[in-house]
Structures are given as C-alpha cells and as structure tokens.
C-alpha atoms as a PDB file:
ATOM      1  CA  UNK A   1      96.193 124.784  69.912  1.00  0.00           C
ATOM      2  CA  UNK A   2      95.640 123.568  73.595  1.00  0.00           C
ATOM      3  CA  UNK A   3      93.699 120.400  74.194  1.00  0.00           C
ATOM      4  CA  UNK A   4      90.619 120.010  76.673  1.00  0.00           C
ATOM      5  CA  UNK A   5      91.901 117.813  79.265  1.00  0.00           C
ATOM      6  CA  UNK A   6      90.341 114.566  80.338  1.00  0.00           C
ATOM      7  CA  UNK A   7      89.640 111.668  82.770  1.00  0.00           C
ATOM      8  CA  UNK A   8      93.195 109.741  82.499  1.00  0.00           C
ATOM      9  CA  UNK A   9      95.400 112.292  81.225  1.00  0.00           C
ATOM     10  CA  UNK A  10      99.015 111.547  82.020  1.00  0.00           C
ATOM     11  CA  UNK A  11     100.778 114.297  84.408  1.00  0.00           C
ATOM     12  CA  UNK A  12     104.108 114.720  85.154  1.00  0.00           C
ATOM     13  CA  UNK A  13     105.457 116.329  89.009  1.00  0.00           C
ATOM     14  CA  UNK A  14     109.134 117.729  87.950  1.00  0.00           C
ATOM     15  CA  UNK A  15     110.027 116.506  91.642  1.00  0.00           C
ATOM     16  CA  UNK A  16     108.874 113.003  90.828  1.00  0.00           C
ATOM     17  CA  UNK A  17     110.235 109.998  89.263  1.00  0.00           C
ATOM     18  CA  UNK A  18     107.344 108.485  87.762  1.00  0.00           C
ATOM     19  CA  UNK A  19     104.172 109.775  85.252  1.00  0.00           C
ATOM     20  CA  UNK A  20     101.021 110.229  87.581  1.00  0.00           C
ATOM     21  CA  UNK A  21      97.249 110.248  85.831  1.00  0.00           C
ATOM     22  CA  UNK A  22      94.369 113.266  86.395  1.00  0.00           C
ATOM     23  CA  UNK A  23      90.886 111.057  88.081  1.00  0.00           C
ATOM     24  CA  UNK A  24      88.042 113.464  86.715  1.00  0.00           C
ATOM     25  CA  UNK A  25      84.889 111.914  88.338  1.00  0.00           C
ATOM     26  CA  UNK A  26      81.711 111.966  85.958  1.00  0.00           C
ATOM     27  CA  UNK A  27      79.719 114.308  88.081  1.00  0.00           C
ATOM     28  CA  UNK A  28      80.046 117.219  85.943  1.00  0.00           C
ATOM     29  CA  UNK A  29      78.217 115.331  82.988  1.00  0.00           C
ATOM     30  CA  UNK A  30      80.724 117.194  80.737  1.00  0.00           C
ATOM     31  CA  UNK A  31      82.510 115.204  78.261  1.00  0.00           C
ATOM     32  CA  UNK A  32      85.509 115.819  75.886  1.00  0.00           C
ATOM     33  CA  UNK A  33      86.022 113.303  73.236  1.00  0.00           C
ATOM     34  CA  UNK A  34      84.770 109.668  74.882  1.00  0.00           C
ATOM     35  CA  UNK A  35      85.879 111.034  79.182  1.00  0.00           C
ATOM     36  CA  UNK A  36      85.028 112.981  81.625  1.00  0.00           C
ATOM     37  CA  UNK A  37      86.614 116.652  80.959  1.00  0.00           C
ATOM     38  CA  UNK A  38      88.137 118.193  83.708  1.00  0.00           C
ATOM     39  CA  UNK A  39      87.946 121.778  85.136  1.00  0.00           C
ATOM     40  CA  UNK A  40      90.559 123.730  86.798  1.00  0.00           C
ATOM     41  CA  UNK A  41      89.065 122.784  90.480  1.00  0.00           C
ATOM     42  CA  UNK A  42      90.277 118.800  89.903  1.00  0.00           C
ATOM     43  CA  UNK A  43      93.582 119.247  91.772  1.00  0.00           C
ATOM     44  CA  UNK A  44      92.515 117.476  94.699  1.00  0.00           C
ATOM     45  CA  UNK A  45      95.672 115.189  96.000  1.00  0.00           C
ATOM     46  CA  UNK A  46      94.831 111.450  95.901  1.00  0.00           C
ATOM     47  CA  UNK A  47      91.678 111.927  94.122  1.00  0.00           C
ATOM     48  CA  UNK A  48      92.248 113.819  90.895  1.00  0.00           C
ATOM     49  CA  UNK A  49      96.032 113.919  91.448  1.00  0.00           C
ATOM     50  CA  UNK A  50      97.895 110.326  91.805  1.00  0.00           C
ATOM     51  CA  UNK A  51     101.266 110.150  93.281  1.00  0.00           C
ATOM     52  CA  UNK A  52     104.559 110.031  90.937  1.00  0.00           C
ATOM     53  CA  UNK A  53     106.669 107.571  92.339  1.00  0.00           C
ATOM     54  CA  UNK A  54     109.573 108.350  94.065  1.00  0.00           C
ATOM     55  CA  UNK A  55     109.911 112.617  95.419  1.00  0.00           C
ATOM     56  CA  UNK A  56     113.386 113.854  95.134  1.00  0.00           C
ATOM     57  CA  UNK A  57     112.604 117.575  96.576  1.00  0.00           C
ATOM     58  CA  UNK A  58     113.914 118.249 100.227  1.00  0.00           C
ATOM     59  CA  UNK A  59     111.170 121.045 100.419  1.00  0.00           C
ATOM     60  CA  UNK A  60     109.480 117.783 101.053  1.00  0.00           C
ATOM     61  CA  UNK A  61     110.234 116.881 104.794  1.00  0.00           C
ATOM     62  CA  UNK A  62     109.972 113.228 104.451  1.00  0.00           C
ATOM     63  CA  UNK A  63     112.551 113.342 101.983  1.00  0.00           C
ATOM     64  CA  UNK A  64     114.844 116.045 104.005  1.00  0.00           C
ATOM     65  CA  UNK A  65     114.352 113.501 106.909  1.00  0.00           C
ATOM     66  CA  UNK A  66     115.755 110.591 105.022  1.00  0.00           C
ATOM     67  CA  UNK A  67     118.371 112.804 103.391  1.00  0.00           C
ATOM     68  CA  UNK A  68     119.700 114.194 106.637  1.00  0.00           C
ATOM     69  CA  UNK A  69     119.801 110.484 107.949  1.00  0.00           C
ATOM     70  CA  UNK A  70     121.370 109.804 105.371  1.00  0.00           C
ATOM     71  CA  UNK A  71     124.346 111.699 106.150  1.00  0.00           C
ATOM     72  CA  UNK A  72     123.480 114.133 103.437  1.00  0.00           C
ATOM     73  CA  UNK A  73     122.841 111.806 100.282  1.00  0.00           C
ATOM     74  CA  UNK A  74     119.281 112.796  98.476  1.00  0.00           C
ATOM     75  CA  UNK A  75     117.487 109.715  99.830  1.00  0.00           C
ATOM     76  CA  UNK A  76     113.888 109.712  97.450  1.00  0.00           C
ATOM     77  CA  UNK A  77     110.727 108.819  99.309  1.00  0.00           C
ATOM     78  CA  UNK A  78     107.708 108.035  98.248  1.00  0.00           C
ATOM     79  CA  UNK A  79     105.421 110.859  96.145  1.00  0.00           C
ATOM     80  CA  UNK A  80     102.229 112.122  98.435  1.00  0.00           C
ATOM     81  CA  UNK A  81     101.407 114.823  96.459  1.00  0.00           C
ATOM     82  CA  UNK A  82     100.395 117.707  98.531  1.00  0.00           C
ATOM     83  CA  UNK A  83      98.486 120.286  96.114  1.00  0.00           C
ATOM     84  CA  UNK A  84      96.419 123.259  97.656  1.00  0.00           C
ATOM     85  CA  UNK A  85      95.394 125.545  94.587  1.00  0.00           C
ATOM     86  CA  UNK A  86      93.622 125.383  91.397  1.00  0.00           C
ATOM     87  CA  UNK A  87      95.195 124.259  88.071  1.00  0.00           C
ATOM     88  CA  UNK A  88      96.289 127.593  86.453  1.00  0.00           C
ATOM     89  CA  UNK A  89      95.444 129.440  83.955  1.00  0.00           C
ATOM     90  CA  UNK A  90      92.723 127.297  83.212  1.00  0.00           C
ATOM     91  CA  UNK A  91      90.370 127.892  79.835  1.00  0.00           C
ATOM     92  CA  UNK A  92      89.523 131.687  78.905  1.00  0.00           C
ATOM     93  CA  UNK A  93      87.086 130.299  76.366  1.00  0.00           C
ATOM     94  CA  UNK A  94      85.240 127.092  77.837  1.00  0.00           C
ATOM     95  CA  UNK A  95      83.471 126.493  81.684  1.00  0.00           C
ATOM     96  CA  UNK A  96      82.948 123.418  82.723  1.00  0.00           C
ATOM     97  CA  UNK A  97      79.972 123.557  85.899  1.00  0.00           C
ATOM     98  CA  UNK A  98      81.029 127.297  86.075  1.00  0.00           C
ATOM     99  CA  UNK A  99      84.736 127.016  86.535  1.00  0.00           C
ATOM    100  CA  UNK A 100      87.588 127.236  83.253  1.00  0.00           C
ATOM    101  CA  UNK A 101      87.632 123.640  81.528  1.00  0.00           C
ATOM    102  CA  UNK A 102      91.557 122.537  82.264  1.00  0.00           C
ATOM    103  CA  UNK A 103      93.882 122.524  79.384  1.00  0.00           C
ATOM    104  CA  UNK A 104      96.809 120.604  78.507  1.00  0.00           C
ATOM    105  CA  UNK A 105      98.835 123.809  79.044  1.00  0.00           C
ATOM    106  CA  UNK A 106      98.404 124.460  82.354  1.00  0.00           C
ATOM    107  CA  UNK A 107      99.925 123.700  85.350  1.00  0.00           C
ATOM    108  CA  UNK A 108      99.784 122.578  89.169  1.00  0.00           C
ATOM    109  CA  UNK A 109     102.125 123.415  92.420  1.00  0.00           C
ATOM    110  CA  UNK A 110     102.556 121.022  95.197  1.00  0.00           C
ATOM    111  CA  UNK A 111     103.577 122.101  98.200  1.00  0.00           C
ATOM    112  CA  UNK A 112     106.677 120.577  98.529  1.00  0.00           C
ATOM    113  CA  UNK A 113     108.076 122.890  95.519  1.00  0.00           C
ATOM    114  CA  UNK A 114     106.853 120.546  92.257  1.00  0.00           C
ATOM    115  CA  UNK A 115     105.284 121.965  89.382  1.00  0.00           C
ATOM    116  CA  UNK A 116     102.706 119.205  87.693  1.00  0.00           C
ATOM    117  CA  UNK A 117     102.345 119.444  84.083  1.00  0.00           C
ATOM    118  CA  UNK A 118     100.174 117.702  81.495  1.00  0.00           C
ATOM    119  CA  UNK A 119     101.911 115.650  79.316  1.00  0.00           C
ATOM    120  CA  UNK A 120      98.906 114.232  77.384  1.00  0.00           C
ATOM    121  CA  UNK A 121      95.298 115.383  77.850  1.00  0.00           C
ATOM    122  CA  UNK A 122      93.520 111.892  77.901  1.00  0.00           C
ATOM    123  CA  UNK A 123      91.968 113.110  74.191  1.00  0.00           C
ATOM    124  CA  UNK A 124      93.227 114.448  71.273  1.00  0.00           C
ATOM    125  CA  UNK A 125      90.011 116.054  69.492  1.00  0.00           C
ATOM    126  CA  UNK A 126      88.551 118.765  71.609  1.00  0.00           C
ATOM    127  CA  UNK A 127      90.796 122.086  71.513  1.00  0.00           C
ATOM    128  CA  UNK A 128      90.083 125.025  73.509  1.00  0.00           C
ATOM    129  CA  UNK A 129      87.861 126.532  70.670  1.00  0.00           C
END
C-alpha cells in the first residue's frame, strides 16, 4: 500500500550521488502523521526539491563542460536540480488543496535526464486509503 508523503521525506535523483529531502511548507494546513503532507505540485527545485550531491549525467551541461575539459573522463559537478513538471501519478484517491496528495510511489524528472524517486515518505501511518 503506498504511503502519503510528507515534509522531510528522503528522495533519491538516479543521476545523483547523494539522498536529497522533499520541503513541504505548512500552507496547505494538511497533515499526514505529525508533517506537512505534500501534493503533487511540490516539485519546485530548491524549495521542495534539495540538491543530491554530486550530478553524473552529461544531459547536464555543467557536467558535459567539465567532462569535455576533461579530455573525456565523467567529471561530476555539483546537483542543481532542474525540475519543470508535477510529481506523477500523484493520488487517485486523496487531494490535498485540490491537487492529488503525493505518494511514495511516484516519481519526478529533472531536466537534465534524472528520475527522482521517494525512498521514504517522511511517515509511515497514512496510506493512500
């Protein structure tokens, strides 16, 4: 059964090197367990979504930059994500302030070719019931 995600959920970028964490502001006065819960509109880069370390994609053109200088040897650079569309699929059961609650099953693209995942929802009580 998929969890309601929450504020401090740990995400993982499969481009990045390091675990990032979902920022779900309190505005929506919707809790899930003890947080925040999150809707599918919290993929806002720097806000909701924290950077994961090191990128390794060369979609990314900082990284095909160094990589090229380089003299063709992945070079890493730091992780600005860069996402630009809703978490998807979202909740077909549960809105949040009229959008699908997030769930710890869905998923994020970033621009430079990274799918971000949920690796733990920030709660473990609420399900998508």
């Amino acid at each position: 059964m998929a969890k309601q995600v929450t504020n401090g959920a740990m995400l993982q970028c499969d481009q990045g090197a390091a675990p990032g964490t979902l920022t779900v502001l309190p505005v929506k006065m919707v809790d899930a367990g003890t947080q925040p819960a999150a809707n599918i509109m919290d993929f806002i880069p720097m806000m909701n979504i924290k950077p994961f370390g090191m990128c390794k994609t060369q979609a990314n053109p900082q990284v095909a930059a160094a990589t090229a200088a380089a003299q063709g040897v992945l070079t890493p650079m730091p992780c600005i994500p860069v996402t630009i569309a809703p978490w998807s699929p979202g909740s077909s059961k549960i809105q949040i302030k009229g959008m699908a609650a997030l769930l710890d099953s869905d998923t994020c693209k970033c621009m430079w070719a990274g799918t971000i995942s949920i690796k733990q929802p920030g709660q473990q009580k609420v399900d998508d019931t």
